[in-house]
Every structure is written in structure tokens, then in C-alpha cells.
Protein backbone atom coordinates (compact mmCIF):
# COMPACT_ATOMS: atom_id res chain seq x y z
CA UNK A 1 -113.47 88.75 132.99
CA UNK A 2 -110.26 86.43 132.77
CA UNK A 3 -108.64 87.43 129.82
CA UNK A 4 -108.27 83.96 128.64
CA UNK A 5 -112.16 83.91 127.99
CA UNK A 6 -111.29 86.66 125.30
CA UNK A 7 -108.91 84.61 122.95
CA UNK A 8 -110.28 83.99 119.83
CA UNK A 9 -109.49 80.50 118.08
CA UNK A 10 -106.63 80.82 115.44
CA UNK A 11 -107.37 80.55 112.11
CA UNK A 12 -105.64 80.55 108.70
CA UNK A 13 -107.08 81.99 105.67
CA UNK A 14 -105.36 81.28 102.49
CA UNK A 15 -106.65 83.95 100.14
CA UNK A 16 -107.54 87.70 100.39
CA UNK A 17 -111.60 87.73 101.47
CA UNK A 18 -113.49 90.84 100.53
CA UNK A 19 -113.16 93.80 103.42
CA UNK A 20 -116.84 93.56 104.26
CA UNK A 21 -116.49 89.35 104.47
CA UNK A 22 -112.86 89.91 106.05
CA UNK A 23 -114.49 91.45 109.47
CA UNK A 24 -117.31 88.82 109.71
CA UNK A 25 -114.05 86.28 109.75
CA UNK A 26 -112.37 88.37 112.15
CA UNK A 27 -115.63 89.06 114.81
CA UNK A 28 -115.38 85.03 114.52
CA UNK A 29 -112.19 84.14 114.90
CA UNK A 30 -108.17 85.15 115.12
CA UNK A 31 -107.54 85.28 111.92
CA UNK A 32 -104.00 85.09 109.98
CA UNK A 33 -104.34 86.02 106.12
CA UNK A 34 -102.30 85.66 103.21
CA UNK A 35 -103.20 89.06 101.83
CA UNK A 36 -101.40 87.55 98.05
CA UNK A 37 -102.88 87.70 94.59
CA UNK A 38 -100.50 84.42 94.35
CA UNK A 39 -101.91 81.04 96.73
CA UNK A 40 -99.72 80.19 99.60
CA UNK A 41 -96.55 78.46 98.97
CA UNK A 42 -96.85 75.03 99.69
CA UNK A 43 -94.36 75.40 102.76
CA UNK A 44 -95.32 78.62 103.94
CA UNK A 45 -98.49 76.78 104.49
CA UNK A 46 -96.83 74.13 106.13
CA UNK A 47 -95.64 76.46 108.55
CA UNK A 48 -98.54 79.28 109.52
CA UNK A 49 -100.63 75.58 109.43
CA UNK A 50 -99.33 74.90 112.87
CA UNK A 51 -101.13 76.25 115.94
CA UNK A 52 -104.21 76.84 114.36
CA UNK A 53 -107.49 75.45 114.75
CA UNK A 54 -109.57 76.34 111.94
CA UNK A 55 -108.19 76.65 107.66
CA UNK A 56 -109.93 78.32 105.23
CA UNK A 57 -108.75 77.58 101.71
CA UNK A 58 -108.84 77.08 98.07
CA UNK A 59 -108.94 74.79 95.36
CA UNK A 60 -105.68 76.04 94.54
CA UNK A 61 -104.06 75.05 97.83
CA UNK A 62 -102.38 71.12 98.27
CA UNK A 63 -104.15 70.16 101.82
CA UNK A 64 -102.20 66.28 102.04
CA UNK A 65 -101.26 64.58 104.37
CA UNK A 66 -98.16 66.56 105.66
CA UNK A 67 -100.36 69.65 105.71
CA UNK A 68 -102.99 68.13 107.54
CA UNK A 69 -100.10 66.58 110.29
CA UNK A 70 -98.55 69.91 110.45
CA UNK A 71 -102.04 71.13 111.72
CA UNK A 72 -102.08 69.08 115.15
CA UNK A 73 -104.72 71.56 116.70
CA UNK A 74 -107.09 71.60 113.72
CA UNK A 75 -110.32 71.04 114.16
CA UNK A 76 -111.80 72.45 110.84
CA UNK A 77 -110.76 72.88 107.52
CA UNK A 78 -113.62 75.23 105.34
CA UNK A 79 -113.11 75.20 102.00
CA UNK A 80 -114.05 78.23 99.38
CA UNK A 81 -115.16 75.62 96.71
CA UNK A 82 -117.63 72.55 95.42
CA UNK A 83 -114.54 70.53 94.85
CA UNK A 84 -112.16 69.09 97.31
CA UNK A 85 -109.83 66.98 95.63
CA UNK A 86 -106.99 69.16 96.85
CA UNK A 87 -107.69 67.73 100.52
CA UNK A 88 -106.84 64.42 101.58
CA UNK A 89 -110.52 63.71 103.23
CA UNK A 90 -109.28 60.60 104.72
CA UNK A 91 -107.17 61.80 106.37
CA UNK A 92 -108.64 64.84 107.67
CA UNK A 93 -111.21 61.81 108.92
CA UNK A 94 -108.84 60.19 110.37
CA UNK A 95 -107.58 62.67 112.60
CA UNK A 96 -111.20 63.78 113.45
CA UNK A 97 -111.33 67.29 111.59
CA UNK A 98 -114.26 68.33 110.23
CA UNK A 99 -114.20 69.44 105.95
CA UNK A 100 -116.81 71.34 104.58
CA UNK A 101 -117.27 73.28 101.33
CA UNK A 102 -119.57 75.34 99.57
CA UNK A 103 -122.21 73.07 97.45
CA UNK A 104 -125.28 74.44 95.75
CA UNK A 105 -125.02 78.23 95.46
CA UNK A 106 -122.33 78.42 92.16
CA UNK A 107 -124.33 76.22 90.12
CA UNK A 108 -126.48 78.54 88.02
CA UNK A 109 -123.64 81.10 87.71
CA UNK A 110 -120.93 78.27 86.21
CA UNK A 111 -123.69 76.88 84.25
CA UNK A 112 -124.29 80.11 82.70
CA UNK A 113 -120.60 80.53 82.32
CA UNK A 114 -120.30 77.45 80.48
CA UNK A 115 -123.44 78.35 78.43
CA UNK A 116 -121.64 81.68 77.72
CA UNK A 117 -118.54 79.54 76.42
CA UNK A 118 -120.68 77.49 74.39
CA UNK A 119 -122.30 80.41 72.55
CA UNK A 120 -118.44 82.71 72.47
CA UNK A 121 -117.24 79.59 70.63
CA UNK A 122 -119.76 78.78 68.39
CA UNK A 123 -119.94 81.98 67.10
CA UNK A 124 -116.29 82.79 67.32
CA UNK A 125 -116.60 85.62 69.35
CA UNK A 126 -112.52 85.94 70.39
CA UNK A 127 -111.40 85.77 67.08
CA UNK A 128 -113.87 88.73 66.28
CA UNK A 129 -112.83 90.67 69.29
CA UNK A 130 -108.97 90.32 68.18
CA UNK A 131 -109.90 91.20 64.45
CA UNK A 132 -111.16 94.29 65.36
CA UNK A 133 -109.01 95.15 67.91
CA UNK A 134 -105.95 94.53 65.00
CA UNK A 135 -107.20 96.78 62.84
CA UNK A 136 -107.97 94.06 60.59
CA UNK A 137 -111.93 95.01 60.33
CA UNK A 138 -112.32 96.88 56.63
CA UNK A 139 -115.58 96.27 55.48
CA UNK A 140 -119.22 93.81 55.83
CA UNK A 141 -118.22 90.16 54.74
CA UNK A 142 -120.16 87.40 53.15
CA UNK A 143 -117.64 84.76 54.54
CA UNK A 144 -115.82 86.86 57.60
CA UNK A 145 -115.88 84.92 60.39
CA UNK A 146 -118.47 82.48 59.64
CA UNK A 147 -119.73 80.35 63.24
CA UNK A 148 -122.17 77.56 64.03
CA UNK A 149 -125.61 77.76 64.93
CA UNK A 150 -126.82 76.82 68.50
CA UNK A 151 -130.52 76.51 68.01
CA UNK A 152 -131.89 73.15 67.29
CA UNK A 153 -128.02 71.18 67.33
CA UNK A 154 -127.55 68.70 69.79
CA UNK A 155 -124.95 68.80 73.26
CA UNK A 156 -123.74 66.28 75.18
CA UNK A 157 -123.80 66.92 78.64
CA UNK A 158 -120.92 64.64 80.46
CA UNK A 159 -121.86 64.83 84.09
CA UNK A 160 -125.92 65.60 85.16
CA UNK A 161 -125.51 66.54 88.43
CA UNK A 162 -126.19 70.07 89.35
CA UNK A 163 -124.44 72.41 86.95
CA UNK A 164 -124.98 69.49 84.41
CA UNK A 165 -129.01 69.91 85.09
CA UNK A 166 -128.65 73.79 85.29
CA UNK A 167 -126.73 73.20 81.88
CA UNK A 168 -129.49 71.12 80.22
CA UNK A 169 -132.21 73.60 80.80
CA UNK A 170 -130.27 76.13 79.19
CA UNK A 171 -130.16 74.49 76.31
CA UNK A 172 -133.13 73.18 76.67
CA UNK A 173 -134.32 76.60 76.02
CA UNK A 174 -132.11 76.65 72.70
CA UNK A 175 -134.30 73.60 71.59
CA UNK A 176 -131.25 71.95 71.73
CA UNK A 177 -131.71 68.12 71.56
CA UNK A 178 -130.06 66.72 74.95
CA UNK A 179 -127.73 63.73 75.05
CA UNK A 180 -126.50 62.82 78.46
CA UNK A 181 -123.63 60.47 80.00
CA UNK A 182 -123.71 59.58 84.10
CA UNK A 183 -123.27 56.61 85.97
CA UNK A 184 -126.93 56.27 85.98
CA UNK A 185 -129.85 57.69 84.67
CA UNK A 186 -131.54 60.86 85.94
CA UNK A 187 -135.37 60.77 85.87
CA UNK A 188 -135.94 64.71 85.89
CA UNK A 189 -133.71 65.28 83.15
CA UNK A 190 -135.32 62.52 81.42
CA UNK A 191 -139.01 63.71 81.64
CA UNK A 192 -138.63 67.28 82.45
CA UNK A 193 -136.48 68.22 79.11
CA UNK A 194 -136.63 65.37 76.83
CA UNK A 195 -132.60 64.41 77.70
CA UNK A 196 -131.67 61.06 76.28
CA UNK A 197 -129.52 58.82 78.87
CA UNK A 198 -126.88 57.32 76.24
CA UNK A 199 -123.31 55.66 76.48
CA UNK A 200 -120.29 57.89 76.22
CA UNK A 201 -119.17 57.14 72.89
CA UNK A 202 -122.36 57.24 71.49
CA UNK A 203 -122.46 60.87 72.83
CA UNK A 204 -119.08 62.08 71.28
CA UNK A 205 -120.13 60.62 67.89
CA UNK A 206 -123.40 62.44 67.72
CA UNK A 207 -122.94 65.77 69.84
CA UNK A 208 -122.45 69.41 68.10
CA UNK A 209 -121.36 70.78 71.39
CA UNK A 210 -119.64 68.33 74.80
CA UNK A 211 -119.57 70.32 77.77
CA UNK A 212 -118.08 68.53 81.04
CA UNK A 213 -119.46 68.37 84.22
CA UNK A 214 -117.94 65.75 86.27
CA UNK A 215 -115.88 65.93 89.53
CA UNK A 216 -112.10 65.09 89.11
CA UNK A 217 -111.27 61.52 90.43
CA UNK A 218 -108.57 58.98 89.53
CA UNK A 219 -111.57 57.43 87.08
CA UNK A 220 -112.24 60.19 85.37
CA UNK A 221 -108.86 62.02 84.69
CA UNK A 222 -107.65 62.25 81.44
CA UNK A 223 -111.16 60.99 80.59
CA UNK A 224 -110.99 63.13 77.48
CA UNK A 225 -108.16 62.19 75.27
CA UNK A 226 -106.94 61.00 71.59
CA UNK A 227 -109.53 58.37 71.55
CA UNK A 228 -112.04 60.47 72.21
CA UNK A 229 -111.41 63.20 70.21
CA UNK A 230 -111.30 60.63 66.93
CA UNK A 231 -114.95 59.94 67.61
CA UNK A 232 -116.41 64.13 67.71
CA UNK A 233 -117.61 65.70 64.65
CA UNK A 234 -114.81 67.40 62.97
CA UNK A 235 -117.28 70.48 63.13
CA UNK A 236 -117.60 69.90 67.52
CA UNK A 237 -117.10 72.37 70.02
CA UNK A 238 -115.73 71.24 73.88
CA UNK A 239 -116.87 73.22 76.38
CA UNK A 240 -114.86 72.37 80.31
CA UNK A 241 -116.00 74.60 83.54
CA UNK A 242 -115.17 71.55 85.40
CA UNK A 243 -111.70 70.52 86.09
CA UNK A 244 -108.70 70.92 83.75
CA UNK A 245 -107.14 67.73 84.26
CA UNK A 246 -110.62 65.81 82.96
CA UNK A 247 -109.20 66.72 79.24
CA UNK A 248 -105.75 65.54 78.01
CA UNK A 249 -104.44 69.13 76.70
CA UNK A 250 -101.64 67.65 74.18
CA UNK A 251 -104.39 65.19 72.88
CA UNK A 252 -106.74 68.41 72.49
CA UNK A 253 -103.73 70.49 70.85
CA UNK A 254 -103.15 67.93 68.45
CA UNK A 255 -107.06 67.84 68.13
CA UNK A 256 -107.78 71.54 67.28
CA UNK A 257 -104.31 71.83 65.12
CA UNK A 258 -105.51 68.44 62.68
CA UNK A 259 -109.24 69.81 62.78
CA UNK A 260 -110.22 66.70 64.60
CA UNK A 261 -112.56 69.19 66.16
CA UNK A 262 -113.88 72.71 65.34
CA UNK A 263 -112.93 74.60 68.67
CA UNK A 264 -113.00 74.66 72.37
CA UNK A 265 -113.75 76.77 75.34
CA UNK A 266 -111.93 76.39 78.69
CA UNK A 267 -112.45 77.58 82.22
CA UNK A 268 -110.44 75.57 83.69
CA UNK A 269 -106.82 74.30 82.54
CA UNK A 270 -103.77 71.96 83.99
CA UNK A 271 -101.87 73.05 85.32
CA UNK A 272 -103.75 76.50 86.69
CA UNK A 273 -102.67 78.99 86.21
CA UNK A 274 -101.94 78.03 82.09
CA UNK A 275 -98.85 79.50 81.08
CA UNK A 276 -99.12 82.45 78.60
CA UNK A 277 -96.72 80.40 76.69
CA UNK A 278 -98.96 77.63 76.29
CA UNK A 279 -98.73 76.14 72.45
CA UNK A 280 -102.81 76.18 73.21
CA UNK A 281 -102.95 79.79 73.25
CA UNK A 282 -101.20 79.91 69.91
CA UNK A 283 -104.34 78.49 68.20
CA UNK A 284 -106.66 80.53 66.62
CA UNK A 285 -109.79 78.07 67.60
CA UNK A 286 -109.72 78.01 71.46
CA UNK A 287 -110.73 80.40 74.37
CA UNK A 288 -109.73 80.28 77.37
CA UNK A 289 -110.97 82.69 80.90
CA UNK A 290 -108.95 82.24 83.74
CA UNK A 291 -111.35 79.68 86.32
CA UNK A 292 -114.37 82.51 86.33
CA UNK A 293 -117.11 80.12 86.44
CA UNK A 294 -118.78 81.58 90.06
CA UNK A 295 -117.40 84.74 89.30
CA UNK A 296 -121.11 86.81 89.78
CA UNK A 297 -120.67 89.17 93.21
CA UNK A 298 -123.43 87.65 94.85
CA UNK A 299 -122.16 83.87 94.63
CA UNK A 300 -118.55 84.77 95.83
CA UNK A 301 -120.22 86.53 98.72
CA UNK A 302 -122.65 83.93 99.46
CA UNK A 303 -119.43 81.14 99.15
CA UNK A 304 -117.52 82.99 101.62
CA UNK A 305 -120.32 83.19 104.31
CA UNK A 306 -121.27 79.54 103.78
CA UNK A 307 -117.60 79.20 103.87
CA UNK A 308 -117.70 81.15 107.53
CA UNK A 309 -120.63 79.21 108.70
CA UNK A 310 -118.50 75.54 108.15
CA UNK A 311 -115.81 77.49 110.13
CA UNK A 312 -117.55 79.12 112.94
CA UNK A 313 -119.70 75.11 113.59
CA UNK A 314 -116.00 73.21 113.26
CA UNK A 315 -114.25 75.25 115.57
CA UNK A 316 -117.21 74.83 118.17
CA UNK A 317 -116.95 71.34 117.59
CA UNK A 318 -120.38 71.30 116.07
CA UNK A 319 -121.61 69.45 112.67
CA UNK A 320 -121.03 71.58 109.93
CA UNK A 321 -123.88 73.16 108.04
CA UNK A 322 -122.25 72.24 104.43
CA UNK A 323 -120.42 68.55 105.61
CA UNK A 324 -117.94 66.91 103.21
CA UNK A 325 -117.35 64.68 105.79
């Protein structure tokens, strides 16, 4: 057999895989890994970018235009993620490479992250943790550490698609009563769980709890700033497994410092990593996991395959089971 008929297509992978995932990638394909805990430099990526035909990557890598140029033999870029604003889709277009990404299977497990949030904040559950772990914990208190209640209060729910429908049934099943804010109105949500289609600021005025669901866009960045933090509850909790720019993070300091609002609950920050000297992480009233939302084994795993299906269908010039475009 001509040995030429062995070569494998050359492919980048921007982030350690787990073994058993790592030699599925490598039965498919050449593959060159950054085998970091860190993401890829921006111009080491630059670089091991050229000569290959297929990219796996992250949310956390900057796929623009010069990335995408510096790739003249790609054919497919798979991304490890729902989101894509880090690639420049047009441009991958442009040049005929195929994007895909990894819809559908994280939605339950973020959702139950951000119902996880919801409940840690309300009932102060960090602050607790610390107490104890400071030695601080004496005796049984009548007024220690005094939350919310969930049961019966109402959340706002910016954002119904998926994880924003996985969300509402959650609390759905906390009687919660559901406000909701989209572009238009969704029909199961609607009928199947009593959620009330309303205008955004009528939804921060009236909402115990705001969880975001949105994707990031140029419309909806910074969508949650001073103004809106004057119209919450002073007693209102904001819950964000979505993307960290979507919230203004001086406008929220300032908000949780002047008790503008009771607390919040992030999975996300910007920039990402947050910096452990963050004046946010001063605050007693915040708490904040480092971007966990699909963390569960089983969605990682199945992210990675769908992940290696979009690669192994780009690469043979096929469409792409999970298309972004």
C-alpha cells in the first residue's frame, strides 16, 4: 500500500481531551495537542494553526480572522461548546470551512447548575461553608445566617431557549411563579408551566430570583447594568451560567456593596479566568464556580464525541452532524 494512503489529516486540538476520548481523536486523525491546564497562547495558535486541516477548540480560544488566514488548509473547525462567539463565522464561511459545535446535550446539566446557584445563594450556603470552616460556628442561632425561601417566589428567566426551558421546569417544580423575557413568545413554556411572556423591565421589578440565559451578541452585552440593577428588589438574587460579559461587573459591585440587590451567583465572569484579586470576591454576598456549568462526566464525554463527529464529517468534506454553519 503507498504509504501516502496512510497519512492521517493534521489536526490541532487546543485543550487536553480525556485519555479514553484522546485515542478516538487519534484513530481519526494526526493529531497535535496542547497538553496545558492554561488555553493556547494566542500566537502559539497562530503558528501550530498552519498546515492543518481540522481545529478543535474552546470557548476560551480567539478564532478571528488572522487565525482563521493562518489556517490556509482548514477545512473544519469543531468546537467543544454551545457558544461560538470566539469564532469569526463569517469568515470561516467565507473561506469555505465548515464550524460546528456541540448543541443540545449540556442543557439539563447547566440548568441544574444554575438551579444549584439559585438555591447556594438563596440560602447562603458559601457564607455558611466559610463560617464553619473559620471556626466561627459556636452554637444554634435564631438569626445566624438567615436566607430566602425558594418555594412559591417568583424568577425571571432572561433567555427561554433550551437551558432557559430546562430552567423553568425546575422551578416550575418549586411552584415558583415564572416570568419570562425573549424576543418572542414561547408557546410550551406558556401552556406547559404557566410562564408569563412579559417585557424586561417589568421582569426585574417583580422577580425574587433573574437567572440569564441568552447567547452573547453585540445586543445583548452589558445588557445587565446600573439601570437595571435600580429596578430589582433590594432583596433579588442574579443567577448567570451564560456569558460573563451579559452583566456589567462594576455596575453589579456597586450593586451588591449599596444593597441594590441581595446577592448573586456566577458561573461565568469577564474576563475568565476572574482574578483572585477581584474587588467581587471581597464581598460577602456573591459566589462564584469557575465556568462548571456542563461539568457532569457524561456531558463532557458526550461533547467531546459530538465534538469528534463535526471533525471526522469536515475533514471528509462532508456536512457536519452538529452545523453552525
Amino acid at each position: 500500500m503507498d504509504h501516502q494512503t496512510l497519512e492521517k489529516p493534521k489536526v490541532l486540538v487546543t485543550r487536553r481531551l480525556p485519555d479514553v476520548i484522546l485515542e478516538e481523536y487519534k484513530r481519526a486523525a494526526d493529531i497535535e495537542l496542547w497538553d496545558e491546564e492554561t488555553p493556547i497562547p494566542y500566537d502559539t495558535l497562530l503558528e501550530k494553526v498552519r498546515g492543518k486541516e481540522g481545529l478543535v477548540c474552546l470557548l476560551t480560544e480567539k478564532v478571528d480572522q488572522r487565525v482563521i488566514a493562518a489556517g490556509t488548509g482548514l477545512k473544519v473547525i469543531s468546537q467543544i461548546a454551545v457558544g461560538f462567539d470566539n469564532i469569526d463565522i463569517p469568515e470561516a464561511t467565507a473561506r469555505g470551512i465548515r464550524v460546528g459545535n456541540t448543541p443540545g446535550v449540556l442543557t439539563d446539566a447547566t440548568a441544574d447548575l444554575a438551579f444549584s446557584l439559585l438555591m447556594a445563594a438563596a440560602r447562603r450556603l458559601g457564607e455558611g461553608m466559610d463560617y464553619v470552616r473559620q471556626g466561627k460556628w459556636k452554637t444554634w442561632g435564631l438569626t445566624l445566617l438567615m436566607g430566602q425561601e425558594v418555594y412559591g417566589k417568583t424568577i425571571g428567566i432572561i433567555g427561554m431557549g433550551r437551558i432557559g426551558q430546562a430552567m423553568a421546569k425546575r422551578a416550575h417544580g418549586f411552584n415558583m411563579r415564572i416570568l419570562y423575557s425573549d424576543h418572542s413568545r414561547v408557546r410550551q413554556v406558556d401552556e406547559g408551566l404557566s410562564a408569563q411572556f412579559c417585557p424586561l423591565d417589568e421582569l426585574l421589578r417583580e422577580s425574587d430570583y433573574i437567572s440569564l440565559h441568552v447567547n452573547l451578541t453585540d445586543e445583548t452585552r452589558g445588557m445587565i447594568g446600573a439601570h437595571e440593577f435600580d429596578l430589582m428588589k433590594p432583596t433579588a438574587i442574579l443567577i448567570n451560567t451564560a456569558r460573563g460579559a451579559l452583566v456589567d461587573q462594576n455596575a453589579l459591585y456597586q450593586a451588591l456593596k449599596g444593597g441594590k440587590i441581595a446577592y448573586a451567583a456566577l458561573d461565568v465572569t469577564d474576563p475568565e479566568p476572574m482574578s483572585p484579586d477581584d474587588r467581587l470576591l471581597t464581598l460577602p454576598n456573591i459566589i462564584v464556580v469557575p465556568h462548571i456549568g456542563s461539568a457532569t462526566v457524561n456531558t463532557r464525554m458526550t461533547m467531546c464525541r459530538m465534538a469528534l463527529q463535526n471533525l471526522v464529517a469536515g475533514l471528509k468534506g462532508e456536512k457536519l452532524p452538529y452545523p453552525v454553519n
